[in-house]
Each structure stands twice: as structure tokens, then as C-alpha cells.
Protein backbone atom coordinates (compact mmCIF):
# COMPACT_ATOMS: atom_id res chain seq x y z
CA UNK A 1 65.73 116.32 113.49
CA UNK A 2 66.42 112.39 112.73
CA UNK A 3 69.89 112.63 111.15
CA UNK A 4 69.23 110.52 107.56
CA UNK A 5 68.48 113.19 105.02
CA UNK A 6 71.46 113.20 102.74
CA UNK A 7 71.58 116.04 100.23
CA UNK A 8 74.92 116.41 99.06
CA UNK A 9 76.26 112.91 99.71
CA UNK A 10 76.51 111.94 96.44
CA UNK A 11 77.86 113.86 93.57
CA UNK A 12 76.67 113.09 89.85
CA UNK A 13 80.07 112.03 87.67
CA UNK A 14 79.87 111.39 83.99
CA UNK A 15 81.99 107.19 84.51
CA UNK A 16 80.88 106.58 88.13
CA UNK A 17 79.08 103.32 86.69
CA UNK A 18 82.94 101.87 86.46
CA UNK A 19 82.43 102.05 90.35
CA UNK A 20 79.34 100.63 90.86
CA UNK A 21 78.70 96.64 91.01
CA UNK A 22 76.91 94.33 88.50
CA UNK A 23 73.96 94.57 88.53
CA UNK A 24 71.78 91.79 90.56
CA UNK A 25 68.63 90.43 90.17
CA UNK A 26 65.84 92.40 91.84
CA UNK A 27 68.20 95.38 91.61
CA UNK A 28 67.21 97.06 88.75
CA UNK A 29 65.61 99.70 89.96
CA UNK A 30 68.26 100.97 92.61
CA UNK A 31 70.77 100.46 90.62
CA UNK A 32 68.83 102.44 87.86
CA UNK A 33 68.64 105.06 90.51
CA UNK A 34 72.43 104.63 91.42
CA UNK A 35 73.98 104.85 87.65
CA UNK A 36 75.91 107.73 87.18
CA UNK A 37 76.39 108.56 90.95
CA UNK A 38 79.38 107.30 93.40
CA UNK A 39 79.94 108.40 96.91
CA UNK A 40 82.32 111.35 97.44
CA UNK A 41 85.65 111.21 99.56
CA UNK A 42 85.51 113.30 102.03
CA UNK A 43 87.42 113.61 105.07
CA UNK A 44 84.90 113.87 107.98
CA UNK A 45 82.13 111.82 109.78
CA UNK A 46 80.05 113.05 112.85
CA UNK A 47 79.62 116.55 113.60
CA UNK A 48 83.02 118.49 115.94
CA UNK A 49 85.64 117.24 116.93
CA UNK A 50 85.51 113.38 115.93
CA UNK A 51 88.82 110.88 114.45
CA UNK A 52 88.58 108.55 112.18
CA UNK A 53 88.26 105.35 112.91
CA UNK A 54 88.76 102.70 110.47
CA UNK A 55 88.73 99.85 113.54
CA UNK A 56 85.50 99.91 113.67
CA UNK A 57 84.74 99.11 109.77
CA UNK A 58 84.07 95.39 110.48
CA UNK A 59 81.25 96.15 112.45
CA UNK A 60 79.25 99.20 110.48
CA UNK A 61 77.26 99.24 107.15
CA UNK A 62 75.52 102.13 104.90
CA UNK A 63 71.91 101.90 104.50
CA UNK A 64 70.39 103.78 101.56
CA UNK A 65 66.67 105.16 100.94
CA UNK A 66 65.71 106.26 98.06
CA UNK A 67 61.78 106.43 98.96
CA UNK A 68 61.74 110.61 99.62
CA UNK A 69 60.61 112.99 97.42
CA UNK A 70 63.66 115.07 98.42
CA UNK A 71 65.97 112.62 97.00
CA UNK A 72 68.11 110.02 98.56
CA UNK A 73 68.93 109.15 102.20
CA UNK A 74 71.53 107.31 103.76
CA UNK A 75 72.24 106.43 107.32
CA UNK A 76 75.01 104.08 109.41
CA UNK A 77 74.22 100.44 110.70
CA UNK A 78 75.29 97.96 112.39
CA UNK A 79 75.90 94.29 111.47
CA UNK A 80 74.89 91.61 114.06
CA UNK A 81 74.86 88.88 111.95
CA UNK A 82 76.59 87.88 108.83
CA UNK A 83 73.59 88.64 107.22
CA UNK A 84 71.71 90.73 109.56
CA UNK A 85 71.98 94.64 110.00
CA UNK A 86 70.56 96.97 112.87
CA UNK A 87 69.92 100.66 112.06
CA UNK A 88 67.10 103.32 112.87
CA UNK A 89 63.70 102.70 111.46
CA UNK A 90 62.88 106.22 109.99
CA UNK A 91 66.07 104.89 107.89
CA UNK A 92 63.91 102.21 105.58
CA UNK A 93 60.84 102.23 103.39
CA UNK A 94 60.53 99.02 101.79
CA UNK A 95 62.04 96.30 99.88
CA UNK A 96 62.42 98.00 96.57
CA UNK A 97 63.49 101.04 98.15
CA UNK A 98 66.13 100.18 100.42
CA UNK A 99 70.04 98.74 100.04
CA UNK A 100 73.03 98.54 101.64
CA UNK A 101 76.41 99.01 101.00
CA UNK A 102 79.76 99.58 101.62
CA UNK A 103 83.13 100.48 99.94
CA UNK A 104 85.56 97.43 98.82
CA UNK A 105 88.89 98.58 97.63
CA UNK A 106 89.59 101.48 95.40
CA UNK A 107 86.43 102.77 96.79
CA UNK A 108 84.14 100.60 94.88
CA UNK A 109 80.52 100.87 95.96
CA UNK A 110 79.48 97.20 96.76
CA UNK A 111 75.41 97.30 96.95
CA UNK A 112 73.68 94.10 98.65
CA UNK A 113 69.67 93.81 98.13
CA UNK A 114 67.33 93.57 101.34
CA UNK A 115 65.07 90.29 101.69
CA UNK A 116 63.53 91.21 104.73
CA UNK A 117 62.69 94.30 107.07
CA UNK A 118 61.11 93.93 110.25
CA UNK A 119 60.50 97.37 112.38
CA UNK A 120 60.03 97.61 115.84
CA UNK A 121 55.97 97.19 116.72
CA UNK A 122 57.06 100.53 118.98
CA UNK A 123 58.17 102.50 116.53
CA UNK A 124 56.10 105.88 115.72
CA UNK A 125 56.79 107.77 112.69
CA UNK A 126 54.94 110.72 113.34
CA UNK A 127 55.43 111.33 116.63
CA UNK A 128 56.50 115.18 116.09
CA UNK A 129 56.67 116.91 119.61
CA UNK A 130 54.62 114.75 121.27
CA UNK A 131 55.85 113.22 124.29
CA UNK A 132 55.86 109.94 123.37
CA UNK A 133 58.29 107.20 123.31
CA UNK A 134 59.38 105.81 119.48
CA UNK A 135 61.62 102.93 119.46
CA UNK A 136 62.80 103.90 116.16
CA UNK A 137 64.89 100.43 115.32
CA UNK A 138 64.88 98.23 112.52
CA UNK A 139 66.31 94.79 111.55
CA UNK A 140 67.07 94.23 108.00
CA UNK A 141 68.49 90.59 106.86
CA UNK A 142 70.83 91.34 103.50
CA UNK A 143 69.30 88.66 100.44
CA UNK A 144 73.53 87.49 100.29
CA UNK A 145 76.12 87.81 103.80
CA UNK A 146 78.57 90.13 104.04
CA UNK A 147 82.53 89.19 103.55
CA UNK A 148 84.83 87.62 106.04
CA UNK A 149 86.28 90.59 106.74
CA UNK A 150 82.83 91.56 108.46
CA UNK A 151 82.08 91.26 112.05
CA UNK A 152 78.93 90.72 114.28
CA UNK A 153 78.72 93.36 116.94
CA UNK A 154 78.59 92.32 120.51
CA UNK A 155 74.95 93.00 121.70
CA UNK A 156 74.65 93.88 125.54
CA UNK A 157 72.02 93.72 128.27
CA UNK A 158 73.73 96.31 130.01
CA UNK A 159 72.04 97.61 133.14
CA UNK A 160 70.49 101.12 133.33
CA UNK A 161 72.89 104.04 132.20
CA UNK A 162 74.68 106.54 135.24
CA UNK A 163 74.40 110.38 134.03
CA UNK A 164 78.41 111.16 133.33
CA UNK A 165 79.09 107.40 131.87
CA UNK A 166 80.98 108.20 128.99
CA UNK A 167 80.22 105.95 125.39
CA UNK A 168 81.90 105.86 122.03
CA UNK A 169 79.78 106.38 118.60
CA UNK A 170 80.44 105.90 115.27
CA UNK A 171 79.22 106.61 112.18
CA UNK A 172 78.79 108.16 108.51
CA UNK A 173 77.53 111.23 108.86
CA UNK A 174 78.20 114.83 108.11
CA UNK A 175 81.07 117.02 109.95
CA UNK A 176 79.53 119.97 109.59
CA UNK A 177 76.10 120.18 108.84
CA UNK A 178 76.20 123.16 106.68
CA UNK A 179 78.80 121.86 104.41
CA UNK A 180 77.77 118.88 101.88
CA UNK A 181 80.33 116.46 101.05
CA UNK A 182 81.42 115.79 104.50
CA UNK A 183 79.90 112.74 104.90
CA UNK A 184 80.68 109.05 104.21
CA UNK A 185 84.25 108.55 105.96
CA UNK A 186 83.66 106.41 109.59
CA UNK A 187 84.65 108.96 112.51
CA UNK A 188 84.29 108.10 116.07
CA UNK A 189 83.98 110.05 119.11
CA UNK A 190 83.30 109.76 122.86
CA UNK A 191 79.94 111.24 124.85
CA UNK A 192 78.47 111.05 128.02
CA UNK A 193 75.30 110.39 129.09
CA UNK A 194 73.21 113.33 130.27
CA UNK A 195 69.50 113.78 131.18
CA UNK A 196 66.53 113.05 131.33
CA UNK A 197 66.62 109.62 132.47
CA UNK A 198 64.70 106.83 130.39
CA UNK A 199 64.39 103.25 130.91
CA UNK A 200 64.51 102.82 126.66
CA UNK A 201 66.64 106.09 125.66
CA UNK A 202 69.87 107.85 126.70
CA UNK A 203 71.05 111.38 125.60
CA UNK A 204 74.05 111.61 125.12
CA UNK A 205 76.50 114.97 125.17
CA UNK A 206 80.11 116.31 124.12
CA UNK A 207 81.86 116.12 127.49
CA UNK A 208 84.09 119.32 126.74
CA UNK A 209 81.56 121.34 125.10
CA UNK A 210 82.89 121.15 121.81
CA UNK A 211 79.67 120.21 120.03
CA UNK A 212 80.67 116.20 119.18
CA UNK A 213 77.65 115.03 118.05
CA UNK A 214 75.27 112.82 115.93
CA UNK A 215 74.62 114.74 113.02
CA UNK A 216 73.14 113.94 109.41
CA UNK A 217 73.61 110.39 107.92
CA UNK A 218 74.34 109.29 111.46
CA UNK A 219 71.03 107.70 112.24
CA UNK A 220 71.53 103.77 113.46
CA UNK A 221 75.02 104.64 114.13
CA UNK A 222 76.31 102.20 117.12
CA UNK A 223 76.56 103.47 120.72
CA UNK A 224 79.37 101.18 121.96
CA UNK A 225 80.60 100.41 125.29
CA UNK A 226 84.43 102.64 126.30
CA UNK A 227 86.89 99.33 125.68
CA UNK A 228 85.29 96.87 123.28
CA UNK A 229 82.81 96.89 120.07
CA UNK A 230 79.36 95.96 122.51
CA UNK A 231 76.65 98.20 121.40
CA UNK A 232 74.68 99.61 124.23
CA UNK A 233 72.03 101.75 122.25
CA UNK A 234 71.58 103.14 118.57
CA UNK A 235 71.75 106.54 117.63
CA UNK A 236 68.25 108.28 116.10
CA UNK A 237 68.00 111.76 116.55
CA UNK A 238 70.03 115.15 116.99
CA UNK A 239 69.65 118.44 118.02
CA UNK A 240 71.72 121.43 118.44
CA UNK A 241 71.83 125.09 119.46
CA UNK A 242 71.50 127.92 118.49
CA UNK A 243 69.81 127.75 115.22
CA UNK A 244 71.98 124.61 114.44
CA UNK A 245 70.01 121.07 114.18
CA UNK A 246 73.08 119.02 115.62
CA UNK A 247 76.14 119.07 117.83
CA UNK A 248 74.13 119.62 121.13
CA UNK A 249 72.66 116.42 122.03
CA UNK A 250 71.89 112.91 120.45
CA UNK A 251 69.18 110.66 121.28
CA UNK A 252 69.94 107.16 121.02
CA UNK A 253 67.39 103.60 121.53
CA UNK A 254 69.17 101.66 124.93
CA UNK A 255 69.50 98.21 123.12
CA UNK A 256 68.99 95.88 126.14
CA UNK A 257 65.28 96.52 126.92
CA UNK A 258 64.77 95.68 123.07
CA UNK A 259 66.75 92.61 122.91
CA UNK A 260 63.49 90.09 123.27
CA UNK A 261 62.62 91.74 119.64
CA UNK A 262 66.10 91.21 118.36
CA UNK A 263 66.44 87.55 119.13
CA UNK A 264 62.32 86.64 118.44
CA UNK A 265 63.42 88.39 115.08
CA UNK A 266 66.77 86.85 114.38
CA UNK A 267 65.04 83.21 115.15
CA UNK A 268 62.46 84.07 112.94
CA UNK A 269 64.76 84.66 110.20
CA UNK A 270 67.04 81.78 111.41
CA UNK A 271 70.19 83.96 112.34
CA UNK A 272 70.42 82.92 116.08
């Protein structure tokens, strides 16, 4: 399953628009779609045995979708720029569709609008089973930056990925997958690659066996080098056991092999 779909994230409250931002130009109909809803408060992110992690704040985002006929999605990011985000591309629809956002004090949603998307040529929606490779990234530049108090990520050319070499995530999503409400607090935990080997993807695994694990809301959550905030790949996809759709592997897009995209892009848009 990609790990965006977020049923139960939000929670309808009858003054939640006291939480919500003024409203911008060009926002009108997300915030439309947004009035009378504000994030819960829960106390997990990512699927087992994950901490919290409020360190890594200044370098993650929430992207929201609200394209489905299911209802909302939302999924983690990461910000490379000022005004620059990278996050799965089965995350984002279009311009109207798609914001991002984050909490300022007291919890207050703070919603920016998206001037431009660019997703990867590569990238296959409807892939299915099929064995075929989907870069599933996408660059979004926000229409205002982010505050101070956000950082760029550290991008890295790493070389290929050892089976064993062990990687921290973090992101958004849901603790347990069976539970809504779990989502939306920034957890972090450490995996290890595992097979099969790819030259553009790494699978990643709990080392102990505790089922630590991408999970949903987690798509375009950062894969970050053990010791500093340098993404190495971007989390899109999870799967689990048992009749359980995460907590057994996740499937993330190896960054380096797609950074002649990421600068052509941030050129393009002047970022670099």
C-alpha cells in the first residue's frame, strides 16, 4: 500500500476555525474544505516501536490532498529549500488540490499555497504489481518560504546502500494502523537495509523484529543518514504481515541517482 490515505486524521470540531489561518488568496477552496476541521493530538507517529522526535521539526513539512473521493490525504515532506519541499508523488494532485502545513504554537494549523509541482518524468501511478520501477518523487515550491526556524535538509550522493546499514526515518504517520487518531506527532526510528538490491530503491526493515515501520501518512517521509539530518532516500510504500498493510517492510526512492532532477528542477524554479 502507499502510506497517504488519512481517514481519521482529522476530527470535525464545532470552533476549529479559531485554529486555522486567514485565509489567502487562491485559498479559498482548501480552506473551504479545511473550516471546521483541526488536526488531532495524538501521541504517536510511525508504526512500533518509534520516539518522538521533535529535532527533526526544522527539516519536515505536512502535505495535504484533498483530490480523493475517499476524503483527505496527508503525507510527511521534506524541505530542501526555504521554499522548496520533497515528498512522494502519489502524495499531490494539482495546484488547487494540494497545501502544506505545519503547526505554529498552540497548535495552530499554518497552511501555505503551492505555486508549482513538478513530478518525476519516472514516476508511474498505476503500476499495481507489475514489476516495474516508479520513482514516485515530487518537488513542490510553497507560493511564500517557510520561517527561520525552518531548515534545508542536507541532500546526499551517497554511494550504493550495504544490506545491514542501518538509517533513521521520520515522519507523520499512524502508530498503529488500525487505530485512527494516531497520526500527526513526528516519531523517528532506526531500520536497516534489507533486500532486494536496487540501484534507485532500498527496503528497509525493523532490525529487532519489532515491526518499526513506514505506515499511513508516512509517504515522503525522509530516510536520513545515522549521525546528521542528510537524506539518503524518501519513503513511498509499506507492507506488512500477516494480514497487516505495514510494519514489515518500507520501500523508499535512493535520492542520489535522482539528484540531476532535483537540481535541473530547483534551477528551473531559481532555488539553487
Amino acid at each position: 500500500m502507499n502510506i497517504a490515505n488519512m481517514r481519521g486524521y482529522f476530527r470535525i470540531v464545532s470552533l476549529a476555525k479559531a485554529f486555522l489561518p486567514a485565509p489567502r488568496a487562491g485559498s479559498g477552496a482548501m480552506l473551504a474544505c479545511l473550516s471546521g476541521i483541526v488536526l488531532t493530538a495524538p501521541a504517536f507517529a510511525l508504526v512500533g516501536p518509534a520516539r518522538e522526535a521533535p529535532e527533526f521539526a526544522p527539516y519536515v513539512v505536512t502535505v495535504l490532498d484533498k483530490s480523493g473521493s475517499g476524503g483527505a490525504s496527508f503525507c510527511t515532506a521534506s524541505v530542501i529549500a526555504q521554499d522548496v519541499i520533497l515528498t512522494a508523488a502519489h502524495c499531490v494532485s494539482n495546484l488547487s488540490n494540494t497545501r502544506v502545513f505545519y503547526r505554529g504554537g498552540q497548535k495552530q494549523l499554518v497552511l501555505f499555497d503551492v505555486a508549482s509541482i513538478a513530478i518525476h518524468p519516472e514516476f508511474r501511478p498505476k503500476i499495481g504489481r507489475k514489476h516495474l520501477i516508479s520513482i514516485d518523487l515530487a518537488l513542490l515550491r510553497l507560493a511564500e518560504p517557510l520561517p527561520p526556524a525552518f531548515k534545508p535538509i542536507e541532500l546526499t550522493g551517497s554511494g550504493p546502500v550495504a544490506t545491514g546499514q542501518p538509517f533513521r526515518i521520520a515522519g507523520f504517520g499512524r502508530a498503529d494502523e488500525s487505530v485512527s487518531g494516531t497520526s500527526g506527532v513526528l516519531r523517528a526510528g532506526i531500520l536497516v537495509a534489507s533486500g532486494p538490491k536496487s540501484p534507485v530503491l532500498v527496503w528497509l526493515t525493523d532490525p529487532d523484529g519489532a515491526g518499526l515501520g513506514g505506515c499511513t501518512g508516512d509517504s515522503g517521509a525522509p530516510v536520513l543518514a545515522i549521525g546528521q539530518p542528510a537524506l539518503v532516500a524518501v519513503a513511498i510504500r509499506a507492507r506488512g504481515n500477516n494480514g497487516y498493510s505495514c510494519g514489515a517492510s518500507t520501500e523508499a526512492v535512493l535520492i542520489g541517482p535522482q539528484m540531476p532532477w532535483v537540481r535541473k528542477t530547483l534551477q528551473a524554479w531559481g532555488a539553487l
